[in-house]
N, C-alpha and C. Protein backbone atom coordinates (compact mmCIF):
# COMPACT_ATOMS: atom_id res chain seq x y z
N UNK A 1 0.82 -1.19 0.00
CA UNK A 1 0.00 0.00 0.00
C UNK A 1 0.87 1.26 0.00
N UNK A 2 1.86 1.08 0.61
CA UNK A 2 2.62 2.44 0.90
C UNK A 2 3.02 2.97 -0.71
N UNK A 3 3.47 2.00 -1.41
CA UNK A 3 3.77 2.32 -2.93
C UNK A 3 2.99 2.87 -3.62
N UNK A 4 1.51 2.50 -3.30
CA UNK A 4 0.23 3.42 -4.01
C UNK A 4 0.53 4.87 -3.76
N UNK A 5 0.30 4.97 -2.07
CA UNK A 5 0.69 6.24 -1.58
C UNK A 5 1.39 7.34 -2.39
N UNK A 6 3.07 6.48 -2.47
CA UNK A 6 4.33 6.97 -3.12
C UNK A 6 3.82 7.48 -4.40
N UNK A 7 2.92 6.84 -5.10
CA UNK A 7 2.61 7.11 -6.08
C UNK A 7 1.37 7.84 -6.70
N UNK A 8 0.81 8.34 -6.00
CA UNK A 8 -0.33 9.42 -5.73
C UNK A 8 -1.38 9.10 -5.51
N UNK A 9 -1.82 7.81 -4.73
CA UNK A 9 -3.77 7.33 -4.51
C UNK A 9 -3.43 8.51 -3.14
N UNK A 10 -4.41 8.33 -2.94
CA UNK A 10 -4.83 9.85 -1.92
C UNK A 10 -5.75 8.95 -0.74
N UNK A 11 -6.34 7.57 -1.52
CA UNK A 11 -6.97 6.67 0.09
C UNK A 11 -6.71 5.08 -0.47
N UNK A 12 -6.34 4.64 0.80
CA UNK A 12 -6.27 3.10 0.36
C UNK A 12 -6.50 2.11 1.56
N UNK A 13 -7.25 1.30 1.29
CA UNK A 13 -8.27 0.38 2.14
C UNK A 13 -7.53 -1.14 2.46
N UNK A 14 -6.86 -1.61 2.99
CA UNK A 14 -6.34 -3.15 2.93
C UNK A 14 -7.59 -3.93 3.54
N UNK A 15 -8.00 -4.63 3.32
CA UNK A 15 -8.88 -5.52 4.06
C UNK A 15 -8.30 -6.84 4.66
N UNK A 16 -8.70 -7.09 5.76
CA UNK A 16 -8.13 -8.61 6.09
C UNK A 16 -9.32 -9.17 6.88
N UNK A 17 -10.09 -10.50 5.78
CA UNK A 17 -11.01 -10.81 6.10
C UNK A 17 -10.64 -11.35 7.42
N UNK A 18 -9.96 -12.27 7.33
CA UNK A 18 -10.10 -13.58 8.56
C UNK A 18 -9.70 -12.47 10.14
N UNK A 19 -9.44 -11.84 10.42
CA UNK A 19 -8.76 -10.79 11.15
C UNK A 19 -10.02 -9.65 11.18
N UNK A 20 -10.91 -9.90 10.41
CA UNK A 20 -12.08 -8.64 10.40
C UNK A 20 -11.25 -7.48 10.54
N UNK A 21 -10.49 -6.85 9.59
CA UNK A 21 -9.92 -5.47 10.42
C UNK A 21 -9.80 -5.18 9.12
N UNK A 22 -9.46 -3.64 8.98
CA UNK A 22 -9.34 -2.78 7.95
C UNK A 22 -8.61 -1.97 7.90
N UNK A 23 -7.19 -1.77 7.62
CA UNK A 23 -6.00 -0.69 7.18
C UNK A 23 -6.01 0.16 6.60
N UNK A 24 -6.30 1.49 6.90
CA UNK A 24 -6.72 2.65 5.95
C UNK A 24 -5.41 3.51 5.93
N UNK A 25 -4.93 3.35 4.68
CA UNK A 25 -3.56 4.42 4.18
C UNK A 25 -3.79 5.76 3.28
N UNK A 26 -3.68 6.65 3.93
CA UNK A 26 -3.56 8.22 3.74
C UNK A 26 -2.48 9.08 3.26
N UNK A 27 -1.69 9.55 2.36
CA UNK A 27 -0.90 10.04 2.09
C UNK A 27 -0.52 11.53 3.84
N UNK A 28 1.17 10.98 3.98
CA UNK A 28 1.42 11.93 5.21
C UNK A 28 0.40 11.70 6.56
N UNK A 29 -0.27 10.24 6.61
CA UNK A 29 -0.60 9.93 7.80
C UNK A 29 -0.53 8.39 8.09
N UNK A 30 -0.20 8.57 9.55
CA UNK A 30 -0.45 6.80 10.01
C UNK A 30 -1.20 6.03 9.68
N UNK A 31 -1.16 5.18 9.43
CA UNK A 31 -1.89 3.56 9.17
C UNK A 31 -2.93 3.72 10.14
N UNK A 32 -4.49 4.10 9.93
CA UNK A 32 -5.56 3.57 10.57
C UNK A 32 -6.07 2.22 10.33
N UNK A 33 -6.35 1.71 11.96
CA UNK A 33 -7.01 0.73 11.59
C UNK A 33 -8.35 0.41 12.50
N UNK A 34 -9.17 -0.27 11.72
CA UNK A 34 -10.16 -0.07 12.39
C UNK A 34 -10.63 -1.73 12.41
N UNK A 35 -11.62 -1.85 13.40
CA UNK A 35 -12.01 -3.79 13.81
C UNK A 35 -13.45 -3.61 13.47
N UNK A 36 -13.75 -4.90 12.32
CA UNK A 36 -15.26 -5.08 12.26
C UNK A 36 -15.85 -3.98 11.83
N UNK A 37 -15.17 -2.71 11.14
CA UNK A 37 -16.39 -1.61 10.67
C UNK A 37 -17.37 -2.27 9.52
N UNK A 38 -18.68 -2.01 9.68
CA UNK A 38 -19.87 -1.87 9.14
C UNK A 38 -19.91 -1.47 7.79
N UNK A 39 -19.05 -0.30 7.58
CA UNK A 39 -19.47 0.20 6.54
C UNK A 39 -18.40 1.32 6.01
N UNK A 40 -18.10 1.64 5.28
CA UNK A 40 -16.25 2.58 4.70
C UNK A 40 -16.62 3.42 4.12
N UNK A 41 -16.46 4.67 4.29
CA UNK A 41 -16.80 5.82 3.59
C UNK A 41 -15.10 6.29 3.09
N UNK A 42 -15.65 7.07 1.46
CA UNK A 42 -14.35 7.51 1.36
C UNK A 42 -14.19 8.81 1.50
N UNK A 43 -14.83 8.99 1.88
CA UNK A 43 -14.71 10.10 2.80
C UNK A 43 -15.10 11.68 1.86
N UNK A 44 -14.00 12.65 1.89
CA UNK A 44 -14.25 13.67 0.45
C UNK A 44 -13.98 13.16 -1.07
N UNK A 45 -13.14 12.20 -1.19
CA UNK A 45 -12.54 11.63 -2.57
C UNK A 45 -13.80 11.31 -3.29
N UNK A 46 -14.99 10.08 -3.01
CA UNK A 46 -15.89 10.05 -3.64
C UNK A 46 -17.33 10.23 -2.20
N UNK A 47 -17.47 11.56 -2.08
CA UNK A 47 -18.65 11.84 -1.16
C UNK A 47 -19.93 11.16 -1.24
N UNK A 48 -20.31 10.46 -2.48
CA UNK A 48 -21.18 9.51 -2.22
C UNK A 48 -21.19 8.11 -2.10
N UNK A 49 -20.00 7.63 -2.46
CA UNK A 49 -18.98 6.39 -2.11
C UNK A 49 -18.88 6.04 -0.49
N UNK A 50 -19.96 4.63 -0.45
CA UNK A 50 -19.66 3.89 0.95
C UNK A 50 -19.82 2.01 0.36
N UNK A 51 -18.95 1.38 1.18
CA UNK A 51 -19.18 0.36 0.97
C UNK A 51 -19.11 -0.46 2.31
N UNK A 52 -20.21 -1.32 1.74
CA UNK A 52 -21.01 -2.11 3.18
C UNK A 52 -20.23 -3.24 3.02
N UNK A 53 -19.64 -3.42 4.65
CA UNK A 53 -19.05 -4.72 4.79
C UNK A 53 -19.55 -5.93 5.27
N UNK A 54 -20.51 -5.63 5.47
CA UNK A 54 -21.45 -6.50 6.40
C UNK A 54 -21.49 -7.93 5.05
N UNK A 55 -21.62 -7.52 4.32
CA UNK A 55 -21.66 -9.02 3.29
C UNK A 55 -20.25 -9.58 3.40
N UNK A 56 -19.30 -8.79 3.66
CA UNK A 56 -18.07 -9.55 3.27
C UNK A 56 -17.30 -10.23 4.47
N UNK A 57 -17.86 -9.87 5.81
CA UNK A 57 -17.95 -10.48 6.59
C UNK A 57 -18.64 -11.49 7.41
């Protein structure tokens, strides 16, 4: 993910099913992570862009 970064994505999502958790990479910020979220917004990039995790978990 960090290479995306390096390379100009502006948001990037790792998923790890078995682990239920979610790695959110931000250009110039720490690795968020979050357990079991519901649902992922991308926040300003696509303001009507959410995706439901509830199926994929």
């Amino acid at each position: 993910m960090q290479e995306y970064i390096e390379n100009g994505v502006r948001l990037g999502w790792l998923i790890n099913r078995p682990q239920r958790s979610v790695y959110i990479y931000r250009p110039g910020a720490a690795v968020e992570t979050l357990e079991s979220p519901e649902i992922l917004s991308s926040e300003s990039l696509l303001p009507e862009f959410t995706l439901d995790l509830s199926k994929i978990w």
